[in-house]
C-alpha atoms as a PDB file:
ATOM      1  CA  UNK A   1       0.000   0.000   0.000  1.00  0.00           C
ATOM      2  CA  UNK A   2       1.443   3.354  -1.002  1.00  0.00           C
ATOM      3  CA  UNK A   3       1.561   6.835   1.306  1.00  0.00           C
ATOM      4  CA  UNK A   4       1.795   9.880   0.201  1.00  0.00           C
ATOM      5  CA  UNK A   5       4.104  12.673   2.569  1.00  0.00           C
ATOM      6  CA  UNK A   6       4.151  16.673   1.850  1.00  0.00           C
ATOM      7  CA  UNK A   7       8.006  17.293   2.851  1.00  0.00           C
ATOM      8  CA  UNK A   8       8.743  20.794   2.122  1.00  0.00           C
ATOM      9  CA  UNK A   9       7.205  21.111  -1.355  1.00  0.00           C
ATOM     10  CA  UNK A  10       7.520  17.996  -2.187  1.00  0.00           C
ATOM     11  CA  UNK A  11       5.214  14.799  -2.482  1.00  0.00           C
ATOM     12  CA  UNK A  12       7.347  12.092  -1.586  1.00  0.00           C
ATOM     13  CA  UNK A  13       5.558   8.512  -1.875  1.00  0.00           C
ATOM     14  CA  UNK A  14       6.054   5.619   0.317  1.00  0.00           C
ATOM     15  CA  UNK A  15       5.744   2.073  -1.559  1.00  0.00           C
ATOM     16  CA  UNK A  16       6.511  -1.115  -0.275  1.00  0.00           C
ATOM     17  CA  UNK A  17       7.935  -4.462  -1.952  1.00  0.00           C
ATOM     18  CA  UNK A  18       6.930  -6.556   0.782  1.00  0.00           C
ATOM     19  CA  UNK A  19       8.140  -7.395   4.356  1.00  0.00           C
ATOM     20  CA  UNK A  20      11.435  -9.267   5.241  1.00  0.00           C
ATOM     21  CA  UNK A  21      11.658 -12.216   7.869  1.00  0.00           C
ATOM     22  CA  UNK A  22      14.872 -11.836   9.658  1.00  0.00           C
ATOM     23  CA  UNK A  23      15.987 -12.725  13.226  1.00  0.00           C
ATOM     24  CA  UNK A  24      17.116 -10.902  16.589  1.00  0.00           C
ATOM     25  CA  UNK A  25      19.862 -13.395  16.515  1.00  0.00           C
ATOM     26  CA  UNK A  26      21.463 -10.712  13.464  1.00  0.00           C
ATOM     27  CA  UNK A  27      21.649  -7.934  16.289  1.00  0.00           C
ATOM     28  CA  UNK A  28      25.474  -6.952  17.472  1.00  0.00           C
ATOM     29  CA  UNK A  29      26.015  -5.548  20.675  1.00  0.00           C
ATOM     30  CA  UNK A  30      22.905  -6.520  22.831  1.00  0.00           C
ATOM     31  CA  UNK A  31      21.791  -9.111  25.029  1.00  0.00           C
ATOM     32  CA  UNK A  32      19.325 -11.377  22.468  1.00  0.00           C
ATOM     33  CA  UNK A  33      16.785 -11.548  25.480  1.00  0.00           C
ATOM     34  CA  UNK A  34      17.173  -7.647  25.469  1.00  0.00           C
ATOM     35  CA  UNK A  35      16.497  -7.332  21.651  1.00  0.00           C
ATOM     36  CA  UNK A  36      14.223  -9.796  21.556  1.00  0.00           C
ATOM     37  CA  UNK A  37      11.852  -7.751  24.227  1.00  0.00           C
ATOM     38  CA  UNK A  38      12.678  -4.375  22.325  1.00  0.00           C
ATOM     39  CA  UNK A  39      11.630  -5.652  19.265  1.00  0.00           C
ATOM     40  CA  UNK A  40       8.463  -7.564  19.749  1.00  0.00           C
ATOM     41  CA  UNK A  41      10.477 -11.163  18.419  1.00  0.00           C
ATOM     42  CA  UNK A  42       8.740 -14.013  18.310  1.00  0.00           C
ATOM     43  CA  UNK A  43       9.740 -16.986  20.724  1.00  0.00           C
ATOM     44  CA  UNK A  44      12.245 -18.366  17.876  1.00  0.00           C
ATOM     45  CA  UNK A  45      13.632 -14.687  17.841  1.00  0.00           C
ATOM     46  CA  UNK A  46      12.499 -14.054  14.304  1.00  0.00           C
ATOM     47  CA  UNK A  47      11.339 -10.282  13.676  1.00  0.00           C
ATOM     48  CA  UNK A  48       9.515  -9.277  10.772  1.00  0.00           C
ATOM     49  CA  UNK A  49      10.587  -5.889   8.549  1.00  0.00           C
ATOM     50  CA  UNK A  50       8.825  -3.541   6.032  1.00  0.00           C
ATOM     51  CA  UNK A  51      10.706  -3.082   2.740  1.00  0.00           C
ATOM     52  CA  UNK A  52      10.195   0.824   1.766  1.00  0.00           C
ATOM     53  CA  UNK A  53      10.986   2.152  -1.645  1.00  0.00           C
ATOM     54  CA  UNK A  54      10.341   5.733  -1.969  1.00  0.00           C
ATOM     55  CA  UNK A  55       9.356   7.562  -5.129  1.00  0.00           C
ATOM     56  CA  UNK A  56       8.731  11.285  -6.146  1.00  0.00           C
ATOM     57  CA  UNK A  57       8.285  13.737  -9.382  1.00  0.00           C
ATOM     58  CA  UNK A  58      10.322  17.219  -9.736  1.00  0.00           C
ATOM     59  CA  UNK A  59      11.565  18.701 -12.853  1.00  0.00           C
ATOM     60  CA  UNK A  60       9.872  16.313 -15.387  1.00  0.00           C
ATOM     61  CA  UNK A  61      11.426  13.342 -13.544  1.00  0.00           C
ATOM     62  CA  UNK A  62      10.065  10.541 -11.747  1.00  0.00           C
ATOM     63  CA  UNK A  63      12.881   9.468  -9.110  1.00  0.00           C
ATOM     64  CA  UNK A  64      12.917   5.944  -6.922  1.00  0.00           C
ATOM     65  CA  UNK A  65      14.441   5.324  -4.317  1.00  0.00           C
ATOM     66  CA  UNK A  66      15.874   1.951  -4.732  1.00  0.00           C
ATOM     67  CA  UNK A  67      14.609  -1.068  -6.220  1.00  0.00           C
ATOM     68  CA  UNK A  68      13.471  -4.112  -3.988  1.00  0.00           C
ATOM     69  CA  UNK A  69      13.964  -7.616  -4.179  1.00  0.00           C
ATOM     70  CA  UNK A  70      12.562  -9.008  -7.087  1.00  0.00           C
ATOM     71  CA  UNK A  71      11.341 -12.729  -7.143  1.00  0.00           C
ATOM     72  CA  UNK A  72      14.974 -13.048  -5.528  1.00  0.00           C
ATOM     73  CA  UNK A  73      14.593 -13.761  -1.901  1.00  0.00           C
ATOM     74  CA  UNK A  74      11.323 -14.614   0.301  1.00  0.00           C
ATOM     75  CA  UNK A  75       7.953 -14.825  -0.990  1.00  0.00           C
ATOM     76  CA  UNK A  76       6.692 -11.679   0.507  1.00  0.00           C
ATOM     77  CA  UNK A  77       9.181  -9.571  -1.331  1.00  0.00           C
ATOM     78  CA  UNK A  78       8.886  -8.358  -4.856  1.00  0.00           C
ATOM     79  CA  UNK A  79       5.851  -6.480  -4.483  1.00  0.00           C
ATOM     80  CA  UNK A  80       7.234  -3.104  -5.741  1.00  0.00           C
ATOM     81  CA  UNK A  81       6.175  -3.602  -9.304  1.00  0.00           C
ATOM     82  CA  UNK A  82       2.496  -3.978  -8.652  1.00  0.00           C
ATOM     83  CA  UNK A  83       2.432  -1.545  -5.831  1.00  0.00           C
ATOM     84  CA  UNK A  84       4.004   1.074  -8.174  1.00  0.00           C
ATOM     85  CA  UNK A  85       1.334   0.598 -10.655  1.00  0.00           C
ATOM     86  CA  UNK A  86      -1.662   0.244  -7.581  1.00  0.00           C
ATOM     87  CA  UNK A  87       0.043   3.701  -6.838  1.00  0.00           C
ATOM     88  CA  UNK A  88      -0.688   5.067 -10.545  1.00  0.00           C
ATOM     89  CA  UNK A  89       2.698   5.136 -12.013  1.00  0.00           C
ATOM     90  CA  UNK A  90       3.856   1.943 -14.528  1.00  0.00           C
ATOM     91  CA  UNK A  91       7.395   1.055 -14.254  1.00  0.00           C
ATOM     92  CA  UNK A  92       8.123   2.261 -17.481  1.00  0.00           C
ATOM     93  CA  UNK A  93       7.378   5.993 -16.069  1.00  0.00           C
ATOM     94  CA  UNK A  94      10.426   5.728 -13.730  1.00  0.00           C
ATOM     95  CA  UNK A  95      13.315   7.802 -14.882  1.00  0.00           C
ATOM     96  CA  UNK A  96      15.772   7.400 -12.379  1.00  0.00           C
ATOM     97  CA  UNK A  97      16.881   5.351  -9.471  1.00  0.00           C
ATOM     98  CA  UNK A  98      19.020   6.745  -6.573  1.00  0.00           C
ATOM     99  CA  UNK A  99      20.595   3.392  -5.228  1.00  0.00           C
ATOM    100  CA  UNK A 100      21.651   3.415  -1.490  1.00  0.00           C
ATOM    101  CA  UNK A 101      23.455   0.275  -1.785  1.00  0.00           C
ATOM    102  CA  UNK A 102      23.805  -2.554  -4.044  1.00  0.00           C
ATOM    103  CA  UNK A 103      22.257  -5.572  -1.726  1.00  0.00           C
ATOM    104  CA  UNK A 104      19.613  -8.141  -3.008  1.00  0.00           C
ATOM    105  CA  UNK A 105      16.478  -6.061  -0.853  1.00  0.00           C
ATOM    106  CA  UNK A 106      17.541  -2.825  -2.556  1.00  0.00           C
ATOM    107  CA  UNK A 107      18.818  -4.093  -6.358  1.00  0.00           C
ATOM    108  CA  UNK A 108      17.679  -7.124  -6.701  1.00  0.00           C
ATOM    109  CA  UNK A 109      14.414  -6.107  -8.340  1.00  0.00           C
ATOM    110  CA  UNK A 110      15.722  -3.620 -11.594  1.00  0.00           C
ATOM    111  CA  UNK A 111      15.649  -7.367 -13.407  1.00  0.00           C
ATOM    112  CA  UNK A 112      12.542  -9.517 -13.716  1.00  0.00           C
ATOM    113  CA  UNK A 113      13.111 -13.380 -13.740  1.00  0.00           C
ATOM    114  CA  UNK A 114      14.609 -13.304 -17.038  1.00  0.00           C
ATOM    115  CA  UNK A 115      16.999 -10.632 -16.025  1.00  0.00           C
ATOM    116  CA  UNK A 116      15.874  -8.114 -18.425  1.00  0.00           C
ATOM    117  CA  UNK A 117      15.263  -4.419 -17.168  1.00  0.00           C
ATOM    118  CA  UNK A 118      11.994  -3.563 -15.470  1.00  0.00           C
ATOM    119  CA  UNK A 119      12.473  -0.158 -15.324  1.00  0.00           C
ATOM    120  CA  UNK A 120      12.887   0.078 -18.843  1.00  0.00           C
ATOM    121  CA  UNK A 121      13.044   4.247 -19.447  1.00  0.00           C
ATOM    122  CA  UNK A 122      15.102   4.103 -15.934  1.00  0.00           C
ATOM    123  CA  UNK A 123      18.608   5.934 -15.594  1.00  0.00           C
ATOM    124  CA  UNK A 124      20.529   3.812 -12.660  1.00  0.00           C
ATOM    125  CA  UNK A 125      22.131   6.726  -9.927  1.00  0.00           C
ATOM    126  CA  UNK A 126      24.416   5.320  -7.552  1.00  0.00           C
ATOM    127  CA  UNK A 127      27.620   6.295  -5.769  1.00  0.00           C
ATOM    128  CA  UNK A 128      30.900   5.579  -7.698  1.00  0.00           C
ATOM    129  CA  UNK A 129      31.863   3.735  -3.988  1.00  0.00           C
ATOM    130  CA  UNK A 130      29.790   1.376  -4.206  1.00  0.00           C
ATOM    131  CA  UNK A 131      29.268   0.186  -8.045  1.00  0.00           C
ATOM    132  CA  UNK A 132      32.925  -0.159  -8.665  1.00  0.00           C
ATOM    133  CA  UNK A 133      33.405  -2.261  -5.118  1.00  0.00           C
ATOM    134  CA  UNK A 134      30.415  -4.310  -6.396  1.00  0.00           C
ATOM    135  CA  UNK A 135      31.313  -4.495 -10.157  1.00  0.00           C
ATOM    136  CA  UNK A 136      35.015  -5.451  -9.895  1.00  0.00           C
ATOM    137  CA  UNK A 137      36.346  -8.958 -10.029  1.00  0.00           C
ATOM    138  CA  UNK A 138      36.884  -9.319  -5.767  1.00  0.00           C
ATOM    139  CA  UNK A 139      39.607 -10.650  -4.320  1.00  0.00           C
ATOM    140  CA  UNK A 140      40.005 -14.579  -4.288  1.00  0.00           C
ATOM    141  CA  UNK A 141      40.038 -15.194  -1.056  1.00  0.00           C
ATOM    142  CA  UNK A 142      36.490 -13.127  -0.420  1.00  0.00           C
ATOM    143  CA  UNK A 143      33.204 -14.982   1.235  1.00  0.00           C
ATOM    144  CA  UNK A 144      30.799 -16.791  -0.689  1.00  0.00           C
ATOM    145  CA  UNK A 145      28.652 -14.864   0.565  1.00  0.00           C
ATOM    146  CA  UNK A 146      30.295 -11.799  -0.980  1.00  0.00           C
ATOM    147  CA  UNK A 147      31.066 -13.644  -4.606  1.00  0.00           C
ATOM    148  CA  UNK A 148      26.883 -14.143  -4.635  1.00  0.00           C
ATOM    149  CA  UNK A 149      26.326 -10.671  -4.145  1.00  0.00           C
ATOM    150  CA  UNK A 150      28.824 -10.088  -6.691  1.00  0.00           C
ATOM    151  CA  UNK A 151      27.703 -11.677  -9.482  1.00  0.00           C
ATOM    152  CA  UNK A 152      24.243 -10.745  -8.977  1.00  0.00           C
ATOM    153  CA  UNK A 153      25.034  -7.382  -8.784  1.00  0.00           C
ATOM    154  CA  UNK A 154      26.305  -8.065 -12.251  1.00  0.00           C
ATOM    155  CA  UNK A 155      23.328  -9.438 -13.577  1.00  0.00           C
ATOM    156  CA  UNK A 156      21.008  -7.093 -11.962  1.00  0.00           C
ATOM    157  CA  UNK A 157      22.995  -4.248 -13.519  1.00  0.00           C
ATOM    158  CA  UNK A 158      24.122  -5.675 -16.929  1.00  0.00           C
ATOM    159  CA  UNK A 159      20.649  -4.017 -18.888  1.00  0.00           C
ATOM    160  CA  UNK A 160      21.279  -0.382 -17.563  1.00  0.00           C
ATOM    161  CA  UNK A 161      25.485  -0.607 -17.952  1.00  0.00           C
ATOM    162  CA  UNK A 162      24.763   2.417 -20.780  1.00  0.00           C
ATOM    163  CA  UNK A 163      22.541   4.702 -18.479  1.00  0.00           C
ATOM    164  CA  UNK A 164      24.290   3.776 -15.201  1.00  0.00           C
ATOM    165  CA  UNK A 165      25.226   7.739 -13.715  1.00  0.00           C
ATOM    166  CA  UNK A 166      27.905   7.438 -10.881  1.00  0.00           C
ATOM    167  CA  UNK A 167      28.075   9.919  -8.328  1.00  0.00           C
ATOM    168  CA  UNK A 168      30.539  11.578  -5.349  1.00  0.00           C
ATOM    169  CA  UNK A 169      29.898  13.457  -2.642  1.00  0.00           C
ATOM    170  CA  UNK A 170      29.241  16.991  -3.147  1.00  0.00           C
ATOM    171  CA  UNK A 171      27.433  16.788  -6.356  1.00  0.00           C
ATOM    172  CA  UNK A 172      23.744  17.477  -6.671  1.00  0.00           C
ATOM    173  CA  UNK A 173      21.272  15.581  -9.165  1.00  0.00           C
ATOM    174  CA  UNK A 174      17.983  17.325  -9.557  1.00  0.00           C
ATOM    175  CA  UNK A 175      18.486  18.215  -5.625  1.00  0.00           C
ATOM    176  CA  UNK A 176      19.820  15.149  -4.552  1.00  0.00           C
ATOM    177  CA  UNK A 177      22.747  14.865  -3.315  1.00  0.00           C
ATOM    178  CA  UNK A 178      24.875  11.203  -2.150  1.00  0.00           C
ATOM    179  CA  UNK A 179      26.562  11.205   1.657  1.00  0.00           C
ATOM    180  CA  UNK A 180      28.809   8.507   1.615  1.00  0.00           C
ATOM    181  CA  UNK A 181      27.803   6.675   5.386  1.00  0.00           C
ATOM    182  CA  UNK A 182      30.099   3.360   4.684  1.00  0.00           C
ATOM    183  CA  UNK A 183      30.139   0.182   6.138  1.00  0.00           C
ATOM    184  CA  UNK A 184      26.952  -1.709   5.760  1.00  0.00           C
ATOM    185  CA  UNK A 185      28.266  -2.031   2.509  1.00  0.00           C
ATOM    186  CA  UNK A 186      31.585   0.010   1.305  1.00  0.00           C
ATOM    187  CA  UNK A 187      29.759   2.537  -0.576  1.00  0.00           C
ATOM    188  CA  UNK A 188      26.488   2.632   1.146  1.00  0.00           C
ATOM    189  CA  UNK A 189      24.540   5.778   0.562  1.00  0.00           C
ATOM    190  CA  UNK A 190      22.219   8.353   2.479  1.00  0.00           C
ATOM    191  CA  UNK A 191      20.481  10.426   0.030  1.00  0.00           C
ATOM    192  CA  UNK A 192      20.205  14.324   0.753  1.00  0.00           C
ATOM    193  CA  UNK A 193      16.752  15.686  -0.822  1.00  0.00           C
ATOM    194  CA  UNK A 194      16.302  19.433  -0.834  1.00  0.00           C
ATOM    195  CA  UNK A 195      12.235  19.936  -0.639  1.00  0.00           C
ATOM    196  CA  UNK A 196      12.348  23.721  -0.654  1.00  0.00           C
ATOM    197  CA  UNK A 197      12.976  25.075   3.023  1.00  0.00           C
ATOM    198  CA  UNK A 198      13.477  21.514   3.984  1.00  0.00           C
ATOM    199  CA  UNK A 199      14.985  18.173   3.522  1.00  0.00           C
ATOM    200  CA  UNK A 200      14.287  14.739   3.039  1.00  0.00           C
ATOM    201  CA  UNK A 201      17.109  11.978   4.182  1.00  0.00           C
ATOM    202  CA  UNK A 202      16.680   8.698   2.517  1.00  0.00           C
ATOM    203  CA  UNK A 203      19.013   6.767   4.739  1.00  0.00           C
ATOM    204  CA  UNK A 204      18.932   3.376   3.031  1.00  0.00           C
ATOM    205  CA  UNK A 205      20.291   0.424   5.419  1.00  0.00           C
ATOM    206  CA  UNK A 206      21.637   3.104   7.720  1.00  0.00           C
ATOM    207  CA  UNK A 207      19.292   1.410  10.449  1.00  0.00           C
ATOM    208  CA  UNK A 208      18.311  -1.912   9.335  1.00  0.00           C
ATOM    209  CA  UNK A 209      16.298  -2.951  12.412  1.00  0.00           C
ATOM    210  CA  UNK A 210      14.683   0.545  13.704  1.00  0.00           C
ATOM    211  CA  UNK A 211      12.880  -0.657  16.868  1.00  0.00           C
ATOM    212  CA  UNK A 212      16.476  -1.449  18.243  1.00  0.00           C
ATOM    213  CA  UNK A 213      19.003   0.548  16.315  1.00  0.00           C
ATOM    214  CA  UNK A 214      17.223   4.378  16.795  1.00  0.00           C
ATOM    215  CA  UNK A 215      17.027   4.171  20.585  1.00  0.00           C
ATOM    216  CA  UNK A 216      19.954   2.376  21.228  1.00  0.00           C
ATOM    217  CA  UNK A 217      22.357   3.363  17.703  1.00  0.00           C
ATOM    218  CA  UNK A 218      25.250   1.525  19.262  1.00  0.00           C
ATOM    219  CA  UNK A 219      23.754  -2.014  17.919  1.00  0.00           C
ATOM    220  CA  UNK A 220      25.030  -2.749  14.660  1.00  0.00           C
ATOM    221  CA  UNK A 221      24.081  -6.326  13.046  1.00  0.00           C
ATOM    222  CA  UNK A 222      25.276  -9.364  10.909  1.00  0.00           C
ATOM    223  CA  UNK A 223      24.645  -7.740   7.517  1.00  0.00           C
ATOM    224  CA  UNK A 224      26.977  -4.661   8.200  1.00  0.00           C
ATOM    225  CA  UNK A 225      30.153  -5.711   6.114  1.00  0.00           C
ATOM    226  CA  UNK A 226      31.890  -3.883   8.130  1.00  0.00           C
ATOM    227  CA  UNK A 227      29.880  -3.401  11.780  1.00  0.00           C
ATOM    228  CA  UNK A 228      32.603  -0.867  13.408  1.00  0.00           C
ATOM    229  CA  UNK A 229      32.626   1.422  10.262  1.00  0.00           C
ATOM    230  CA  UNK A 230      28.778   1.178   9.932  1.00  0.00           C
ATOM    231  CA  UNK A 231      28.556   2.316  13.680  1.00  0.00           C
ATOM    232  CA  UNK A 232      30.560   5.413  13.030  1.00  0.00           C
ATOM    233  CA  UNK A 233      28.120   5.769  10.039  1.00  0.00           C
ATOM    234  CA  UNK A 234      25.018   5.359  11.685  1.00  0.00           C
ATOM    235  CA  UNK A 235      26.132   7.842  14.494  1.00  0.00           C
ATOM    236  CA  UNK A 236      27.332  10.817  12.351  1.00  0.00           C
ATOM    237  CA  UNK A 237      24.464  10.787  10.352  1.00  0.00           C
ATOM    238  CA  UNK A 238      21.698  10.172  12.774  1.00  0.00           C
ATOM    239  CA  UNK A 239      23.131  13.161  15.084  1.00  0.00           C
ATOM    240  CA  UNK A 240      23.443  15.239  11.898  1.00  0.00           C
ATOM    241  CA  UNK A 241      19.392  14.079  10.645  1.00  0.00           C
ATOM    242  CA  UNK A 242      18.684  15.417  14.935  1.00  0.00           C
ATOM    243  CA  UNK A 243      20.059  18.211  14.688  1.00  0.00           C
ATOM    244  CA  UNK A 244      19.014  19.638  11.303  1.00  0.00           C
ATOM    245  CA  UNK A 245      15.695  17.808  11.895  1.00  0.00           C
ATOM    246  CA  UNK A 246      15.787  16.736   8.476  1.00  0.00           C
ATOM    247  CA  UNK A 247      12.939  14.522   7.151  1.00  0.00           C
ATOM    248  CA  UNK A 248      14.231  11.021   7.415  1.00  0.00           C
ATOM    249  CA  UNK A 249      12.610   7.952   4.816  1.00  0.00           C
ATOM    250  CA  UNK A 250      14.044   4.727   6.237  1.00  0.00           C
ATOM    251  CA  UNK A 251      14.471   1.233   3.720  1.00  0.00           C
ATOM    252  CA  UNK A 252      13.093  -0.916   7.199  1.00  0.00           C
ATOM    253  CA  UNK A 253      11.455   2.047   9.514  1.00  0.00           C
ATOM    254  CA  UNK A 254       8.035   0.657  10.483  1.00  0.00           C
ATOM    255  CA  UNK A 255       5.053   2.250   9.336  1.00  0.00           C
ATOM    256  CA  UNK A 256       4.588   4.787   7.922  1.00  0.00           C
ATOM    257  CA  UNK A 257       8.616   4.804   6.810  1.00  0.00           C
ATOM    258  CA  UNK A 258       8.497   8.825   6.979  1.00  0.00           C
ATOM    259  CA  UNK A 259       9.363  10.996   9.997  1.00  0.00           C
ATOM    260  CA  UNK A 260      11.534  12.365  12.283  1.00  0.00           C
ATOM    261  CA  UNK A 261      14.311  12.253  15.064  1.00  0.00           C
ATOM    262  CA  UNK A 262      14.101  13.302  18.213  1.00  0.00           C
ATOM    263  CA  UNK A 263      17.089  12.900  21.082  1.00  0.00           C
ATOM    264  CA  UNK A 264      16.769  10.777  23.828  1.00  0.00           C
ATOM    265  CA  UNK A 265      18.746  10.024  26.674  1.00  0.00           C
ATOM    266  CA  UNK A 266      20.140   6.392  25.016  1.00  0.00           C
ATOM    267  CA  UNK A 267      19.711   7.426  21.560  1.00  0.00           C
ATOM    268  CA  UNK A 268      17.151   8.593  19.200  1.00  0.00           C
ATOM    269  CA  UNK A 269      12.908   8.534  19.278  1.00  0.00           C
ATOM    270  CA  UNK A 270      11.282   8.159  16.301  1.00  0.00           C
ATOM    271  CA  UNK A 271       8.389  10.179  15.075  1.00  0.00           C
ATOM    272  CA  UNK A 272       6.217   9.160  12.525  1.00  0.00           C
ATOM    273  CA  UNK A 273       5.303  12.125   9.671  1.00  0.00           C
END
């Protein structure tokens, strides 16, 4: 089901490709029993989290916010597709996609099962970071787990390799603008959105599991390829979001997915748009 936000002067929509089963067992840094109660977890520890995808117009563009899972993963992801077009706006009507990161729950879904492009009038924007770390051949030695990611990142991204724009920090896309917040994944990506007097943060996998990691931000987890780095991430940038009480549109924030911070004692409250 898609939501629609007024951010400054901008509409942003929130639309979903599903929800992800993962596990309190991922979480870094806290007691399980203590996540576990935080988080609502079931008795096994399992946790169940939204997959946001965030989408508005400006300029005569139509710009998402990453691309969900495709048919890739569990089978209550890949809803983005049919969500986009229960939200009036076909796949083909996307013109650009601002990447945060190059996993399966965020790229996974610019192929369909025969790997061809869904987003077929799409231009692919993603920090230079993180597509070169992802597209290069990878040391020998790496994880499996790595190598999978790897080559699926090839796949996913072998249609768009001639409208593929890399980006740095400091320069501005229609308004958007990539902060490099590594370790999650070496290039991982918090988008800055000006929205007139304001601004939207889409912070990607910058919290992955927000009924733990906003309150207390010192919890990192099992999918941070680097959980130290991540940490430091996660800190700047949610202190930063505070302080500027910048919009925030969060990849796994619960319901609605739009909001803002607020300082607490521990951490960070927050408040739904």
């Amino acid at each position: 089901m898609a939501k629609i936000f007024r951010v400054g002067d901008l509409d942003v929509t929130c639309i979903d490709d599903g929800i992800l089963k993962s596990s309190v067992d991922f979480v870094l840094g806290m007691d399980r029993e203590d996540a576990s109660k935080i988080a609502g977890a079931a008795d096994d520890g399992s946790i169940h989290i939204p997959v946001n995808n965030f989408l508005f117009q400006r300029d005569g563009a139509t710009i998402l916010i990453d691309a969900g899972a495709g048919n890739t993963m569990q089978p209550t992801l890949g809803r983005l597709p049919e969500n986009l077009r229960s939200a009036g706006f076909d796949s083909s009507a996307v013109t650009h996609i601002l990447l945060t990161h190059l996993h399966p729950d965020h790229a996974n879904g610019l192929v369909d099962d025969n790997h061809q492009a869904i987003f077929t009038n799409a231009e692919i924007v993603v920090h230079e970071v993180e597509f070169e770390f992802w597209m290069c051949d990878g040391a020998p030695d790496e994880s499996d787990a790595l190598k999978r990611t790897r080559a699926r990142n090839k796949i996913n991204m072998k249609p768009y390799l001639d409208r593929v724009r890399l980006m740095r920090d400091g320069q501005v896309l229609m308004g958007c603008s990539p902060i490099l917040a590594p370790g999650h994944s070496p290039g991982h990506t918090c988008w800055r959105i000006e929205t007139g007097r304001e601004a939207l943060i889409a912070w990607g996998d910058l919290v992955h599991f927000s009924a733990i990691q906003i309150p207390y931000p010192q919890s990192a987890v099992k999918y941070d390829l680097d959980a130290d780095l991540a940490r430091g991430s996660r800190l700047r940038m949610l202190e930063l979001i505070a302080a500027e009480h910048l919009a925030v549109a969060g990849a796994h924030v619960n319901a609605p997915g739009v909001g803002y911070l607020s300082k607490t004692d521990a951490g960070y409250r927050f408040e739904p748009a």
